[in-house]
Protein backbone atom coordinates (compact mmCIF):
# COMPACT_ATOMS: atom_id res chain seq x y z
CA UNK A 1 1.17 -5.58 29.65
CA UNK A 2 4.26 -6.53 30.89
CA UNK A 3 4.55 -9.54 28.63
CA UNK A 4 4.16 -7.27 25.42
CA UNK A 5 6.73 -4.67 26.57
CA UNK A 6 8.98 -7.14 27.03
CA UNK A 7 8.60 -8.24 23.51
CA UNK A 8 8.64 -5.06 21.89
CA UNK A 9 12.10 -4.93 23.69
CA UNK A 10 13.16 -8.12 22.30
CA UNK A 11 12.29 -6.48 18.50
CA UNK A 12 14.85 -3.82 18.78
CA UNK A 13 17.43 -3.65 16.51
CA UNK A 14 15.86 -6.81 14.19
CA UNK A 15 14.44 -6.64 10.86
CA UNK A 16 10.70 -6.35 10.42
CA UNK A 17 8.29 -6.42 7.27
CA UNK A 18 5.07 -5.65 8.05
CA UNK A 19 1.91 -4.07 6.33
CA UNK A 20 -0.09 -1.01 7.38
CA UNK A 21 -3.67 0.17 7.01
CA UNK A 22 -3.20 3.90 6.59
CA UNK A 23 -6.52 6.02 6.66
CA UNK A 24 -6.55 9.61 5.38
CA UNK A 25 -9.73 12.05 5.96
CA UNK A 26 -9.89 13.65 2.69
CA UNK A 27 -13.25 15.75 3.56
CA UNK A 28 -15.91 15.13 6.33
CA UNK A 29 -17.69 12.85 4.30
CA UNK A 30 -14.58 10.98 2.26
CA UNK A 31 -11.94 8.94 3.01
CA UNK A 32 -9.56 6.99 1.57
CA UNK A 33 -7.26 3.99 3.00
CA UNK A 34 -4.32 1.98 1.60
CA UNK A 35 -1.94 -0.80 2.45
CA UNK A 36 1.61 0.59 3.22
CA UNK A 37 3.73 -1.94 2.67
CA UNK A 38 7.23 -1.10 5.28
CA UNK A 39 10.41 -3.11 6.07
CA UNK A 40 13.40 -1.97 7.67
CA UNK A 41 15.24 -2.27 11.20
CA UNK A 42 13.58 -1.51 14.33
CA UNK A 43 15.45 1.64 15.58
CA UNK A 44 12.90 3.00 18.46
CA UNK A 45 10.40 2.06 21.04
CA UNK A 46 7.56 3.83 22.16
CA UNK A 47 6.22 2.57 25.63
CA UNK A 48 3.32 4.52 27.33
CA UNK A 49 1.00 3.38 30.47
CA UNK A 50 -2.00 3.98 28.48
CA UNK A 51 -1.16 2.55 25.20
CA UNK A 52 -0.14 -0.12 23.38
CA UNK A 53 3.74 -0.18 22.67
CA UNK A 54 4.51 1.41 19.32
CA UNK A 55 7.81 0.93 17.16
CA UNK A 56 9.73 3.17 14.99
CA UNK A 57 11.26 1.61 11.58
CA UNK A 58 14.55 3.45 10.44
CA UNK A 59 14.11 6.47 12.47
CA UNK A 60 11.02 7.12 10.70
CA UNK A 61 6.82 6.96 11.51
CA UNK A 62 6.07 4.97 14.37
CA UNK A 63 3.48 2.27 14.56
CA UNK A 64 1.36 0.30 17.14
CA UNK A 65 2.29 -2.91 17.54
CA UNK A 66 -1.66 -3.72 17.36
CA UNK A 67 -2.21 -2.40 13.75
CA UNK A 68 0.56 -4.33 12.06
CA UNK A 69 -0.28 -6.68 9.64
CA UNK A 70 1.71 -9.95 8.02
CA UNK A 71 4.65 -8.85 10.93
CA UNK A 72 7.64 -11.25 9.92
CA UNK A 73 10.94 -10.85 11.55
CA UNK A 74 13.48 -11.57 9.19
């Protein structure tokens, strides 16, 4: 736990592209998900005892670390 905490550290203030499974409950029985697609500078960091860390692109959503996808620093 340490080790990743550390890292997220290391990501603030880069530039990150990254995709992002988003999942939105339309009714009880329907769904629907789609690939975000977000780049921008890492401007927050979200660190919790019982979660993973989660970063914050441009002062906007914030995202686990976990559920990124293609994550490329640039």
């Amino acid at each position: 736990m340490a080790y990743a905490n550390t890292t997220a550290f290391e990501f603030l203030g880069k530039t990150v592209s990254f995709e992002y499974v988003r999942h939105i409950q339309i009714t009880e029985q329907s769904s629907i998900d789609f690939r975000e697609k977000v780049s921008g500078v890492i401007t927050n960091i979200f660190l919790s005892l019982n979660s993973e860390p989660e970063i914050s692109i441009n002062d906007g959503d914030f995202y686990s670390l976990s559920d990124l996808i293609n994550f490329t620093v640039s």
